[in-house]
Protein backbone atom coordinates (compact mmCIF):
# COMPACT_ATOMS: atom_id res chain seq x y z
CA UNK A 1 1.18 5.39 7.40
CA UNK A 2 -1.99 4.68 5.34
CA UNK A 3 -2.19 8.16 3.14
CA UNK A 4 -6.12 7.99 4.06
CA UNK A 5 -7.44 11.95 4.10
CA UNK A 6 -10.70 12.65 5.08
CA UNK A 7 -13.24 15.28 4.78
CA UNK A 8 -16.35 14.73 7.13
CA UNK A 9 -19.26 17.18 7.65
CA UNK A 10 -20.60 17.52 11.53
CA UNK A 11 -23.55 19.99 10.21
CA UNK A 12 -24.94 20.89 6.71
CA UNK A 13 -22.92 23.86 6.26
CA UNK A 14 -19.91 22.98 7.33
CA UNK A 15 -17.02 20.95 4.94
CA UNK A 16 -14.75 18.98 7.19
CA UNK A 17 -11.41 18.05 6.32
CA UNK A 18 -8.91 15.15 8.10
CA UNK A 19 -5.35 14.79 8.93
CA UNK A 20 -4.21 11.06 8.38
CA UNK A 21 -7.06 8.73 9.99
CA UNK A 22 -3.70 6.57 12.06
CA UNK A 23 -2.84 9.81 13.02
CA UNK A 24 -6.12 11.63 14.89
CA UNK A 25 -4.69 15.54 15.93
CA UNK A 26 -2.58 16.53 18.40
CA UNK A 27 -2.24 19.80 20.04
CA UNK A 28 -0.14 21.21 17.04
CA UNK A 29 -1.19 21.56 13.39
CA UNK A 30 1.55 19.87 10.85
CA UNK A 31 4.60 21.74 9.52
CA UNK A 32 4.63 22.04 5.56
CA UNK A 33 8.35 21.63 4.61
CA UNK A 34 7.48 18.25 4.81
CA UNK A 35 4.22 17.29 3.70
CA UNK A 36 2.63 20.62 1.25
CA UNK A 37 -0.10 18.65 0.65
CA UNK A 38 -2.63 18.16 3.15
CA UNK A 39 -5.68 20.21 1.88
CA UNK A 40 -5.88 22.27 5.02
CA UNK A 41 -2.90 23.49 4.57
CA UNK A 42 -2.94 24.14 1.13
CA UNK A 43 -5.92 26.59 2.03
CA UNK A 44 -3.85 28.04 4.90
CA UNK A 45 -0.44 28.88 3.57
CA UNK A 46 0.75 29.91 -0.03
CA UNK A 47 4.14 29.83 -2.30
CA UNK A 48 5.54 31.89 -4.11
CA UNK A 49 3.69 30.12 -7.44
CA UNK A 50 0.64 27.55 -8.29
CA UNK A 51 0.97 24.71 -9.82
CA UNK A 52 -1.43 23.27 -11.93
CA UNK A 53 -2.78 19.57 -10.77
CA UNK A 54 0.24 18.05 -13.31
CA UNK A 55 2.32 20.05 -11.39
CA UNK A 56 4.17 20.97 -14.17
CA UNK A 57 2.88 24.74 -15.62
CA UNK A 58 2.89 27.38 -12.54
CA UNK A 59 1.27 30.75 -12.39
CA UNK A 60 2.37 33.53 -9.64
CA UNK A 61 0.65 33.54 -6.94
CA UNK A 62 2.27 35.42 -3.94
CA UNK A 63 4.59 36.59 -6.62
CA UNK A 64 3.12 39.00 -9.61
CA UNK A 65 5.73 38.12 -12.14
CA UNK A 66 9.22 36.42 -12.63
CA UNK A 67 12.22 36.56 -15.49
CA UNK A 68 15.00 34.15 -15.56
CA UNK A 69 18.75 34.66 -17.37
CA UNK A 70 19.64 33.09 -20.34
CA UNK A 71 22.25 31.15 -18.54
CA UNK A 72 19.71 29.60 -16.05
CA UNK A 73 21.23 30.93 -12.92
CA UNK A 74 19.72 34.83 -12.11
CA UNK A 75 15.70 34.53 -10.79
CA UNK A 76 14.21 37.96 -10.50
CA UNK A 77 10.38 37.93 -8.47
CA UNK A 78 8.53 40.73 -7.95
CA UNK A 79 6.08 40.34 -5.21
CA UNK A 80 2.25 40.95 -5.20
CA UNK A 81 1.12 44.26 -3.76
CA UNK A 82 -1.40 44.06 -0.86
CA UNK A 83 -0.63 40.07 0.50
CA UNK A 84 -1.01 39.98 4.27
CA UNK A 85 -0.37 37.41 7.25
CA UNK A 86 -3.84 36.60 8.71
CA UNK A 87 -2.96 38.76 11.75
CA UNK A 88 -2.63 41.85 9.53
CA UNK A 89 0.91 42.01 8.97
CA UNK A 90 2.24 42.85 5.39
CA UNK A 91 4.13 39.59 3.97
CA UNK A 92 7.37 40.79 1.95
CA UNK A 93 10.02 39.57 0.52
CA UNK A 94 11.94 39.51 3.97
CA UNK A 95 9.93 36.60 4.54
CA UNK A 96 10.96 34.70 1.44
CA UNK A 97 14.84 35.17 2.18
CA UNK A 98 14.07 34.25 5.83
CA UNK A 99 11.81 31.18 4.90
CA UNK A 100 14.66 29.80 2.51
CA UNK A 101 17.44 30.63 4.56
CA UNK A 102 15.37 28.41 7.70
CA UNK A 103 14.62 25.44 5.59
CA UNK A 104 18.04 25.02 4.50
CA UNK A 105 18.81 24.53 8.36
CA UNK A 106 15.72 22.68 9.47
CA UNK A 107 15.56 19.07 10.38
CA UNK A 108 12.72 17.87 9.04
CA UNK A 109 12.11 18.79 5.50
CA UNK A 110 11.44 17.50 1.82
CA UNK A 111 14.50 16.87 -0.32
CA UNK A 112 12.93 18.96 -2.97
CA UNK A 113 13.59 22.12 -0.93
CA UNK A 114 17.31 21.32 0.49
CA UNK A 115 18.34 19.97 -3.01
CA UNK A 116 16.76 22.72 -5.24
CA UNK A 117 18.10 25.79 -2.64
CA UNK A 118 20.90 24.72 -1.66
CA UNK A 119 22.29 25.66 -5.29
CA UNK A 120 21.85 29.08 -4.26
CA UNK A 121 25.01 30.82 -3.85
CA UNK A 122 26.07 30.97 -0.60
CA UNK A 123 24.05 28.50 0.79
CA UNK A 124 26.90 26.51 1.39
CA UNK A 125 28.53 29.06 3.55
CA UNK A 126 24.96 29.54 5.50
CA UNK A 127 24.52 26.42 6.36
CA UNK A 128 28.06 25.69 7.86
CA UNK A 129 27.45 28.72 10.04
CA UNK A 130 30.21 30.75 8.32
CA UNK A 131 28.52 33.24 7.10
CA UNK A 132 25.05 35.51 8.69
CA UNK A 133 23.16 35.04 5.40
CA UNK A 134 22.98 33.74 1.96
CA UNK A 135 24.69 35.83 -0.38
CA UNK A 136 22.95 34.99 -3.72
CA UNK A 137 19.42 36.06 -1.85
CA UNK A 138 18.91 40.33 -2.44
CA UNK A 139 15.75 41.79 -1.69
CA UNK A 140 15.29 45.44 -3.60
CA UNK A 141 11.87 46.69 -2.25
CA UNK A 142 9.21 44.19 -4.34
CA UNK A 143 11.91 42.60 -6.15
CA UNK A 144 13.78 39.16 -4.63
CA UNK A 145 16.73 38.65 -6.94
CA UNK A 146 18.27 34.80 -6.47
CA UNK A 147 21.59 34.03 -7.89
CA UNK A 148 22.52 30.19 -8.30
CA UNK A 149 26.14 28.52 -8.79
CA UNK A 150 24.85 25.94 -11.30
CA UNK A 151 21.06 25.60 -12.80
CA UNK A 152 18.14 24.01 -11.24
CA UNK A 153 15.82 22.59 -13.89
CA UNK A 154 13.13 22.78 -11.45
CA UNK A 155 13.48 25.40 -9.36
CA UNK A 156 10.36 27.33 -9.89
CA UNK A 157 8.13 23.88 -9.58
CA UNK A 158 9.55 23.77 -6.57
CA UNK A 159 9.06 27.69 -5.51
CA UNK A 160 5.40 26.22 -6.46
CA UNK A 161 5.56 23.99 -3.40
CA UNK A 162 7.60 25.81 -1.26
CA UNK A 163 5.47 27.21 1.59
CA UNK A 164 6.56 30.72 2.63
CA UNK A 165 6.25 31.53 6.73
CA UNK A 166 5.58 34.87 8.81
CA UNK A 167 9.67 35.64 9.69
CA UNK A 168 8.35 38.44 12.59
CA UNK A 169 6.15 34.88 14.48
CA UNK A 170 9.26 32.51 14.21
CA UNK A 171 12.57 34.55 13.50
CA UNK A 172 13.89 33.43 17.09
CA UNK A 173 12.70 29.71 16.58
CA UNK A 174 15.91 27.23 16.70
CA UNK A 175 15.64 25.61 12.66
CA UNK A 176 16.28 22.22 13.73
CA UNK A 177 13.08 22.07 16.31
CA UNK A 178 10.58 24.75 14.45
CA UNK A 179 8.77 21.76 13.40
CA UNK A 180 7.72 21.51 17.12
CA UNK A 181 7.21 25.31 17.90
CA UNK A 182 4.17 26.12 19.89
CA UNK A 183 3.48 28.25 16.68
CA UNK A 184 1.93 25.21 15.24
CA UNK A 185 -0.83 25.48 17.62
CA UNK A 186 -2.24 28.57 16.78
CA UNK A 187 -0.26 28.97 13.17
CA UNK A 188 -0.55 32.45 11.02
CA UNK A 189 -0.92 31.51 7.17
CA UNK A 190 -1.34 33.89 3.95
CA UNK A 191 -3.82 31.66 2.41
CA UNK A 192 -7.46 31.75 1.97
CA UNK A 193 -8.65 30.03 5.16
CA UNK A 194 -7.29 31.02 8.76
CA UNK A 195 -7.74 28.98 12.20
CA UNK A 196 -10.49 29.55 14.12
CA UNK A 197 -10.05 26.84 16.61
CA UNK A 198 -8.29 24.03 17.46
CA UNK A 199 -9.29 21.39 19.97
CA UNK A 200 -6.60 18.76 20.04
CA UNK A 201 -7.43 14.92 19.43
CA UNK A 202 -10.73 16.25 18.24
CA UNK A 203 -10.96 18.87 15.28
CA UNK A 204 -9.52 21.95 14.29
CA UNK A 205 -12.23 24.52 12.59
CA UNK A 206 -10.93 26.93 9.75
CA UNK A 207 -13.01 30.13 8.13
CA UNK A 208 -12.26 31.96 5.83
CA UNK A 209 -9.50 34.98 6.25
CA UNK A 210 -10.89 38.61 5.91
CA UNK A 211 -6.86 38.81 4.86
CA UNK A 212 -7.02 37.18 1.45
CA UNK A 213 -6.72 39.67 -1.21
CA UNK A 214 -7.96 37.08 -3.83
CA UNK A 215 -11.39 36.05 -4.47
CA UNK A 216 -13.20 34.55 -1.87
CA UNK A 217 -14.57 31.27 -0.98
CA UNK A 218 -17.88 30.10 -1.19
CA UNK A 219 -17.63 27.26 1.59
CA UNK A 220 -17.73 29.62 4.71
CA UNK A 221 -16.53 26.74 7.49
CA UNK A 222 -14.01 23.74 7.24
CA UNK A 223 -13.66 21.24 10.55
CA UNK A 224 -10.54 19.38 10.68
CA UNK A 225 -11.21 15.97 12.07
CA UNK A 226 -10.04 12.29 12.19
CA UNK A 227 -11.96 9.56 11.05
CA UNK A 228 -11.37 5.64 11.58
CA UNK A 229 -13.48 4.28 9.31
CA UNK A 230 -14.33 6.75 5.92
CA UNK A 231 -16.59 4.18 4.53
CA UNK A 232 -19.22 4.13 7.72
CA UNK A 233 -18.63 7.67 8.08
CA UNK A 234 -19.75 8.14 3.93
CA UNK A 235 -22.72 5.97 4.82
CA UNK A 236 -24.30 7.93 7.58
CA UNK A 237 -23.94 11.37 5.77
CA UNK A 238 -20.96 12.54 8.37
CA UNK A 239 -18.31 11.98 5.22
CA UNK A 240 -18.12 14.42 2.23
CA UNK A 241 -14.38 14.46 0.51
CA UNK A 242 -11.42 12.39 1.22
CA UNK A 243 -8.67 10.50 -0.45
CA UNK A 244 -7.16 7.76 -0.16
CA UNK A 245 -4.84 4.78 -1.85
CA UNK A 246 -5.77 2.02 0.61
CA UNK A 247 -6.84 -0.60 -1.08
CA UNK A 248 -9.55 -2.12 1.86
CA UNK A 249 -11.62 1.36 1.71
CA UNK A 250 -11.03 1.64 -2.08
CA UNK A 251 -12.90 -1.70 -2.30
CA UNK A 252 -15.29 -1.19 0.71
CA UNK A 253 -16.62 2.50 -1.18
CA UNK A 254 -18.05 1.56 -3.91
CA UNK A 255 -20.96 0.07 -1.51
CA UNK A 256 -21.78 3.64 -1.28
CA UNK A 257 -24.20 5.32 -4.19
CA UNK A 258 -23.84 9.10 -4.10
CA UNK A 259 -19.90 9.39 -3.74
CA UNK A 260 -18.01 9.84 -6.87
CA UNK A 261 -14.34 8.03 -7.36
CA UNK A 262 -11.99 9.90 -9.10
CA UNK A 263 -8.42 8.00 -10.04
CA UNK A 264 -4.64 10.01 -10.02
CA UNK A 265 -2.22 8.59 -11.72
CA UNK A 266 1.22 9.78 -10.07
CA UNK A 267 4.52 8.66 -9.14
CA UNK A 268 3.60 7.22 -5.81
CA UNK A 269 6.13 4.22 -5.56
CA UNK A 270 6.50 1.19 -3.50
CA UNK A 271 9.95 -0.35 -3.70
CA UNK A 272 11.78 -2.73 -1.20
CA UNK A 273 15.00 -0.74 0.01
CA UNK A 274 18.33 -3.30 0.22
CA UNK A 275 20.32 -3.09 3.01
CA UNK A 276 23.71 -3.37 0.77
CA UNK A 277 26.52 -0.83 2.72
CA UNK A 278 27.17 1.69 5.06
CA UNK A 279 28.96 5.26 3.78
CA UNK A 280 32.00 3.50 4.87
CA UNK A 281 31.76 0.14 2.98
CA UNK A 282 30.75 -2.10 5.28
CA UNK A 283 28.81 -4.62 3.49
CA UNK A 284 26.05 -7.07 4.22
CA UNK A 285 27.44 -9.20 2.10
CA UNK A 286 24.56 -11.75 0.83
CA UNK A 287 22.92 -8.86 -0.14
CA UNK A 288 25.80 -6.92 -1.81
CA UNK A 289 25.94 -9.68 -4.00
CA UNK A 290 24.07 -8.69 -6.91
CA UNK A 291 22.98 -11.56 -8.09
CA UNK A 292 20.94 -12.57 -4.93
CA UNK A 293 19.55 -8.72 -5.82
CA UNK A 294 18.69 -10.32 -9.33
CA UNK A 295 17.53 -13.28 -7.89
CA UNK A 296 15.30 -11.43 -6.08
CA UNK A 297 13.86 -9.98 -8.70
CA UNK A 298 13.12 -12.96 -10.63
CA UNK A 299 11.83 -14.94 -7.89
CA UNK A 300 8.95 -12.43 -6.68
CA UNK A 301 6.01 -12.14 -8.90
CA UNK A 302 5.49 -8.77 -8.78
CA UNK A 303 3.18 -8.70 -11.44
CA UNK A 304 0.77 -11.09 -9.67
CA UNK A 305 0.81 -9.40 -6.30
CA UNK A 306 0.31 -6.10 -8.19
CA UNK A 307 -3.05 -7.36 -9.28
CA UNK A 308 -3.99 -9.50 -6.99
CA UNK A 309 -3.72 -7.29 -3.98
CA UNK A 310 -3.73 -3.92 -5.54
CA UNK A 311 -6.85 -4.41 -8.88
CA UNK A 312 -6.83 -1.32 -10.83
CA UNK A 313 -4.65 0.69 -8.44
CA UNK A 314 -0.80 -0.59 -9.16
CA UNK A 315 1.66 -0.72 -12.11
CA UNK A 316 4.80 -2.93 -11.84
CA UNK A 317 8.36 -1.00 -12.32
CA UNK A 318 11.31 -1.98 -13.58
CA UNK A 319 12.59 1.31 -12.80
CA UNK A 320 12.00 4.23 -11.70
CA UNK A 321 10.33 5.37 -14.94
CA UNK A 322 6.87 3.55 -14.83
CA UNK A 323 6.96 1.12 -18.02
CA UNK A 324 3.41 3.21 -19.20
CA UNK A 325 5.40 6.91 -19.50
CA UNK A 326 6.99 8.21 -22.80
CA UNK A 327 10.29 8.35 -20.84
CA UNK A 328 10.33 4.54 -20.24
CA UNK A 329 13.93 2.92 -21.46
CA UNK A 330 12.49 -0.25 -23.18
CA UNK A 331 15.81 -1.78 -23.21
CA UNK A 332 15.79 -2.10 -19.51
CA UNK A 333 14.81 -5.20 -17.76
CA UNK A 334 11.60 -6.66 -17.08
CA UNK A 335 12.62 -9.26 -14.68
CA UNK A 336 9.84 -11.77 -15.68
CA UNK A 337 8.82 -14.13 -12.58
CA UNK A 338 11.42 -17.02 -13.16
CA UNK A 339 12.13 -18.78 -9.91
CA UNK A 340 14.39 -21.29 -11.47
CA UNK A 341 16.11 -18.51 -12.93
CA UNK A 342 16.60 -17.20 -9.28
CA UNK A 343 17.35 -20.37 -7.74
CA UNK A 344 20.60 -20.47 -10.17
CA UNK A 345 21.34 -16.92 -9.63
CA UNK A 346 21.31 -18.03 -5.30
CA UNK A 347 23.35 -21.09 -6.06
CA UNK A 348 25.82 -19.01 -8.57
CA UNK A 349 26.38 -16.00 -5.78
CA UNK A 350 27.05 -18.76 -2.72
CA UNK A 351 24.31 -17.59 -1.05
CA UNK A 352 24.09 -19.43 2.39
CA UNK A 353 20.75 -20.77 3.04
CA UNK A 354 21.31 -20.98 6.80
CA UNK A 355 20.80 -17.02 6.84
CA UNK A 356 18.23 -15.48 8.27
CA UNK A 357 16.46 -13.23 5.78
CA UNK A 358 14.75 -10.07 7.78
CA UNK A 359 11.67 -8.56 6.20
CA UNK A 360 10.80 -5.05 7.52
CA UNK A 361 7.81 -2.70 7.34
CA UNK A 362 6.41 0.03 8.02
CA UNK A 363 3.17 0.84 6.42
CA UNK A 364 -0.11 -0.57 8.96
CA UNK A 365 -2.62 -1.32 6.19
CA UNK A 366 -3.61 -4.44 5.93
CA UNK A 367 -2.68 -4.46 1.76
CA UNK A 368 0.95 -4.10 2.86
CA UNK A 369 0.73 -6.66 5.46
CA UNK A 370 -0.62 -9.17 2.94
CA UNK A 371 1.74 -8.00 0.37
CA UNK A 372 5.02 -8.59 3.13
CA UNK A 373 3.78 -11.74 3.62
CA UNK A 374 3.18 -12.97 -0.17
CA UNK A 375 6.95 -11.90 -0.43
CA UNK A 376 8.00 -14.65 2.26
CA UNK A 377 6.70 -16.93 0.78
CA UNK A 378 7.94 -16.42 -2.54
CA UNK A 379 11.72 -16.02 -0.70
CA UNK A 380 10.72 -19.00 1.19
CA UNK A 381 9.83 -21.29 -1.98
CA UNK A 382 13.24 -20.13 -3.34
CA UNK A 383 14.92 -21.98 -0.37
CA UNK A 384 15.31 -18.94 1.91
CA UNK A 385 14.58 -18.83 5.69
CA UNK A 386 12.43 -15.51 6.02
CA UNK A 387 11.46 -13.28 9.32
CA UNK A 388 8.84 -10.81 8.39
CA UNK A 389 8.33 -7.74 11.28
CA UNK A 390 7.13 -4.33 11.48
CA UNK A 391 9.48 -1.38 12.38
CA UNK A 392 8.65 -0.75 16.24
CA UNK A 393 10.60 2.42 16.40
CA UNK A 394 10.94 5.66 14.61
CA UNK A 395 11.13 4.62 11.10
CA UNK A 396 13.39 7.08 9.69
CA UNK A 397 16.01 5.69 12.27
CA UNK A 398 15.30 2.10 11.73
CA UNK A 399 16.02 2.73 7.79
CA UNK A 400 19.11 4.64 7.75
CA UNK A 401 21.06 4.03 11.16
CA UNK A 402 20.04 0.87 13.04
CA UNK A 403 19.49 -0.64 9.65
CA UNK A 404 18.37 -4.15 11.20
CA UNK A 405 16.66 -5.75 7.93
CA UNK A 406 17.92 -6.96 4.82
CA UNK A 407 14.87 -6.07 2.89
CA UNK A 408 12.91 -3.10 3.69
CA UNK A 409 9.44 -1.59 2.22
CA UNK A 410 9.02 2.05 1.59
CA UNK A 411 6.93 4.40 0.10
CA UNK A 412 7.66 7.64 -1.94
CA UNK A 413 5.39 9.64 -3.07
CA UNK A 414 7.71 11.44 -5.76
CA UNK A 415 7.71 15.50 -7.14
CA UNK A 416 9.77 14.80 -9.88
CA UNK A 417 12.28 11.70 -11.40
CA UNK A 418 14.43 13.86 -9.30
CA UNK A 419 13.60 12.25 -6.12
CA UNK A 420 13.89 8.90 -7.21
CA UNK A 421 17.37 8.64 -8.46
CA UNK A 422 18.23 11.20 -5.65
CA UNK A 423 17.88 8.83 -3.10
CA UNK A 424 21.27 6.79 -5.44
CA UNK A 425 23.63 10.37 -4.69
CA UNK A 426 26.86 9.84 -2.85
CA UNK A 427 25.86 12.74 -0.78
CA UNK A 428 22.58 11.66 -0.02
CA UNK A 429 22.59 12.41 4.12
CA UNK A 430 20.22 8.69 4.28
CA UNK A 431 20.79 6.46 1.64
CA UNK A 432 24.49 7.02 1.66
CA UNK A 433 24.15 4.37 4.84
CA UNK A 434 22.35 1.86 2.59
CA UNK A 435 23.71 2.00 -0.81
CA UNK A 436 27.17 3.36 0.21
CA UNK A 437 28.96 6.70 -1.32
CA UNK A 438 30.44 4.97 -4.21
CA UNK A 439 28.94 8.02 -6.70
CA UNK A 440 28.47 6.25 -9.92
CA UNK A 441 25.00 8.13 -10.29
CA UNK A 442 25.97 11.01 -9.24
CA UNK A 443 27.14 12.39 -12.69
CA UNK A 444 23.76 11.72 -14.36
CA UNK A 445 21.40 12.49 -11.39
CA UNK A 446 23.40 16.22 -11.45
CA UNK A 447 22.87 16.77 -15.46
CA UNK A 448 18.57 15.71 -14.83
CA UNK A 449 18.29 18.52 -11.76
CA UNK A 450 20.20 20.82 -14.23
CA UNK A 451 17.65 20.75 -17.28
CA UNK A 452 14.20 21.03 -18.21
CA UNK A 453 15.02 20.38 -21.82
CA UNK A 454 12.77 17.53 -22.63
CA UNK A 455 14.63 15.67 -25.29
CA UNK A 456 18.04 16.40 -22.66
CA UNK A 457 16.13 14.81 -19.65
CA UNK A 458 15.02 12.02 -21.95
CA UNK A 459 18.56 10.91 -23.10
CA UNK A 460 20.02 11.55 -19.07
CA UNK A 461 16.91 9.17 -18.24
CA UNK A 462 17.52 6.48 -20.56
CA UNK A 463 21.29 6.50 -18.89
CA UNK A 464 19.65 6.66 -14.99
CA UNK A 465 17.43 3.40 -15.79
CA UNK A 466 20.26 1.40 -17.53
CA UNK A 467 22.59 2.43 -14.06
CA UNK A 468 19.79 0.69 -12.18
CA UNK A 469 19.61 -2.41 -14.20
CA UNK A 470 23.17 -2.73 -13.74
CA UNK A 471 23.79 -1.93 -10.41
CA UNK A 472 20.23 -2.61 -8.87
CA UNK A 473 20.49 -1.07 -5.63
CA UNK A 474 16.91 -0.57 -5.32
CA UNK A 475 13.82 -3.48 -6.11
CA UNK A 476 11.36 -1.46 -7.81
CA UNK A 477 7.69 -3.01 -7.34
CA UNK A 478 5.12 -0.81 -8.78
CA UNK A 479 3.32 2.99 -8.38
CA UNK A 480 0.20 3.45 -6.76
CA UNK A 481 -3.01 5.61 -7.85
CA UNK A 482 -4.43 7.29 -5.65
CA UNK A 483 -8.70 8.36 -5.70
CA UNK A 484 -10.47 11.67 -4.25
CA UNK A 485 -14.12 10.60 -3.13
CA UNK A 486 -16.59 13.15 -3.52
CA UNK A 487 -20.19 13.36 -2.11
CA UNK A 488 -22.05 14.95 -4.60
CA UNK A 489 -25.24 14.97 -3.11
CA UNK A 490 -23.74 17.53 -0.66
CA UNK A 491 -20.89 19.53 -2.25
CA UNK A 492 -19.40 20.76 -5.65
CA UNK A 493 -15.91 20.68 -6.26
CA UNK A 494 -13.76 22.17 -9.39
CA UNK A 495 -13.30 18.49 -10.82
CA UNK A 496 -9.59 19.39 -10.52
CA UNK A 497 -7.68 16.82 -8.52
CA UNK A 498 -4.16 15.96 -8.21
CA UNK A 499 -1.05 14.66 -6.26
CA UNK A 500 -2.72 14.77 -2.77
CA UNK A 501 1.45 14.98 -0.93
CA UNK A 502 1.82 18.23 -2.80
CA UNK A 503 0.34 21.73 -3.53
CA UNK A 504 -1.71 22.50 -6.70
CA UNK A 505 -4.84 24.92 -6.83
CA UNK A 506 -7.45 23.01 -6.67
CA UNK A 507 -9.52 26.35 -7.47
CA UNK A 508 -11.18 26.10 -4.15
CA UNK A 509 -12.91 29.25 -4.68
CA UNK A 510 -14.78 27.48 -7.09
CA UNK A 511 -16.22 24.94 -4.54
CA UNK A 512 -19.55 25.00 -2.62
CA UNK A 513 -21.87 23.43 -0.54
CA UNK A 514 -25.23 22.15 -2.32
């Protein structure tokens, strides 16, 4: 997947917006408890709260107000008066306790939502099937009252993301196959834009929704489209927002005059996943060895192929605190480029040459082609023999179950630290089958969801990144910016611009065409 959004215009009054250019449109619109932030959908559905672009200060928006106990664990939200589905119906606080209650069941969902709510008391219970609801949910008129068994240091951030769904449309829908309901092709939102049309593998058109009790846009059509190539689209006045982190069109746009770039710095990381054990502690045992791990490390320039194949876009990690943030451990390891360093570590851990090292990837830009391949050769010049392929299947499957690779690259766009040192939990349903259920960050990772005490989170990070230096289950390589593009000859945005894989209010009202 190339996270390449595009807006193109098909007339002069019209602002069209893209799913995924690898990914065209099908006959179904995207479910959000996966990806929140495709722009569309941003305009279409709405959380309880809004997020400002750093994501980190929210403001109610399909709730009025909120108070939280002392101890961390009692939410009280009162919902807005007036909020309506798009086909009329009133959107209550039923809809809340049935949206949580369905995500915690669903199959394909962001860990932000499963980890945060499934704190909630009772959850447990739900989930298992032993009990017909969640006991810590109440709803009292305009008042949802949530109780949790421990705190969630996030929890409303993540309320911020969470998209809420109409429970009288999908109520009968089976949780673990909603995200292929035939609701998707005609989907009923809250938001500020509804679906007019959609005409699949060609655009879907949205206006805006005589619904929407808040103010009201200015841009009175968006077309959904795909579009191959952004840059030739730009240059023949059929392109007028997008973004995008691949490096060929980053390069290839500044050809063109009247867009403006605008750079996000976020925790978008590429790391290469190490196929170490299975939940059961079945090793692959060169690579449980972590001193081949080490001499990984050392043997790949990282900082090189950072600038060389990603200028001005990538920072090199050492963890999974970017070496540029205030939380960055400086004690931890910088793992210098030192191949005869490596080549000792190899020759001190036994490692058997004859071995077949397998390279896998997923990713189809041609960035993280080049990059897969710089990496073979760098294994290669350390004595290795290397295969480099691309994941044929599904890729979720080919990651945590077939698990035919040594080496693995993947991408995570990240909502929080949270994510990061998630994926190292004992109970972690995937990475369990890669790093094994051993559970020595599981203490830590618990204490960081718990707290949004700064200097707290600070002291539990410092302890996360010196458990990855020592145990190094994960090769962190570097983070990622990603730009908006913005012709300005045609439209006017707010200037606000953020994490483009999550939802933050963009203050589209604000937008218009020129």
């Amino acid at each position: 997947m190339n996270n390449s959004s595009v807006a193109s215009s098909t007339s002069d009054d019209a602002l069209n917006i893209a799913t995924i250019a690898a990914e065209g449109l099908g006959d179904k619109l995207p479910h959000l408890w996966l990806n929140r932030g495709d722009l569309s959908q941003k305009l279409m559905f709405r959380s309880l709260f809004l997020p400002d672009a750093d994501l980190k200060n929210e403001k109610p928006d399909l709730a009025e107000s909120y108070t939280v106990s002392d101890d961390k664990l009692t939410y009280k939200i009162t919902m807005k008066d007036g909020v309506k589905w798009h086909d009329g119906q009133n959107l209550t606080g039923e809809d809340v306790v049935w949206s949580i209650g369905m995500v915690l069941k669903a199959s394909q969902v962001n860990a932000i939502y499963t980890s945060a709510f499934s704190s909630i008391e009772g959850a447990e219970a739900w989930i298992a099937k032993k009990s017909d609801h969640i006991s810590g949910i109440s709803v009292d008129g305009k008042t949802i009252t949530i109780k949790l068994s421990k705190p969630v240091g996030n929890f409303i951030p993540v309320l911020g993301q969470f998209a809420i769904y109409p429970k009288h449309l999908l109520k009968d829908e089976n949780p673990l196959e909603i995200h292929n309901s035939d609701f998707w092709k005609n989907p009923i939102g809250n938001g500020m834009y509804k679906l007019e049309k959609l005409e699949p593998g060609n655009y879907a058109s949205f206006v805006p929704a005589e619904t929407y009790e808040g103010k009201k846009p200015k841009v009175k059509k968006i077309v959904l489209t795909t579009v191959s190539e952004p840059t030739s689209a730009a240059k023949t006045g059929k392109l007028d927002f997008f973004n995008t982190n691949v490096v060929e069109i980053i390069e290839s746009m500044k050809s063109v005059d009247n867009f403006a770039a605008n750079s996000i710095d976020m925790l978008f990381y590429r790391y290469l996943v190490v196929n170490i054990q299975d939940a059961e502690g079945n090793k692959n045992e060169e690579m449980a060895d972590k001193r081949v791990r080490e001499a990984l490390m050392y043997g790949i320039d990282r900082k090189i192929l950072a600038e060389k194949l990603y200028p001005n876009l990538a920072t090199s990690l050492n963890t999974g605190v970017p070496s540029s943030f205030n939380e960055y451990d400086t004690e931890a390891s910088e793992y210098e480029f030192n191949p005869k360093k490596a080549k000792k570590l190899l020759q001190e851990a036994n490692f058997d040459f004859n071995k077949t090292i397998k390279l896998r990837y997923y990713y189809e830009d041609q960035t993280s082609i080049n990059f897969m391949t710089a990496v073979a050769q760098y294994l290669t010049e350390l004595g290795m023999k290397v295969e480099v392929l691309k994941f044929q299947g599904d890729v979720a499957s080919e990651l945590y179950k077939m698990k035919d690779y040594d080496l693995a690259l993947k991408g995570l766009s990240s909502f929080g630290y949270e994510e990061w040192y998630g994926e190292y939990e004992s109970k972690n349903a995937n990475f369990k089958n890669v790093f094994g259920s051993e559970g020595i960050f599981d203490n830590a990772v618990n204490r960081l969801k718990g707290t949004e005490d700064m200097k707290e989170r600070q002291e539990i990070l410092s302890e996360l990144q010196n458990l990855e230096v020592e145990h190094l289950y994960k090769l962190p390589l570097y983070t990622i910016k990603s730009y908006y593009y913005v012709n300005e000859e045609k439209v006017k945005t707010s200037g606000i611009y953020g994490n483009p894989w999550y939802n933050y209010d963009m203050k589209f009202e604000e937008w218009e065409i020129k």
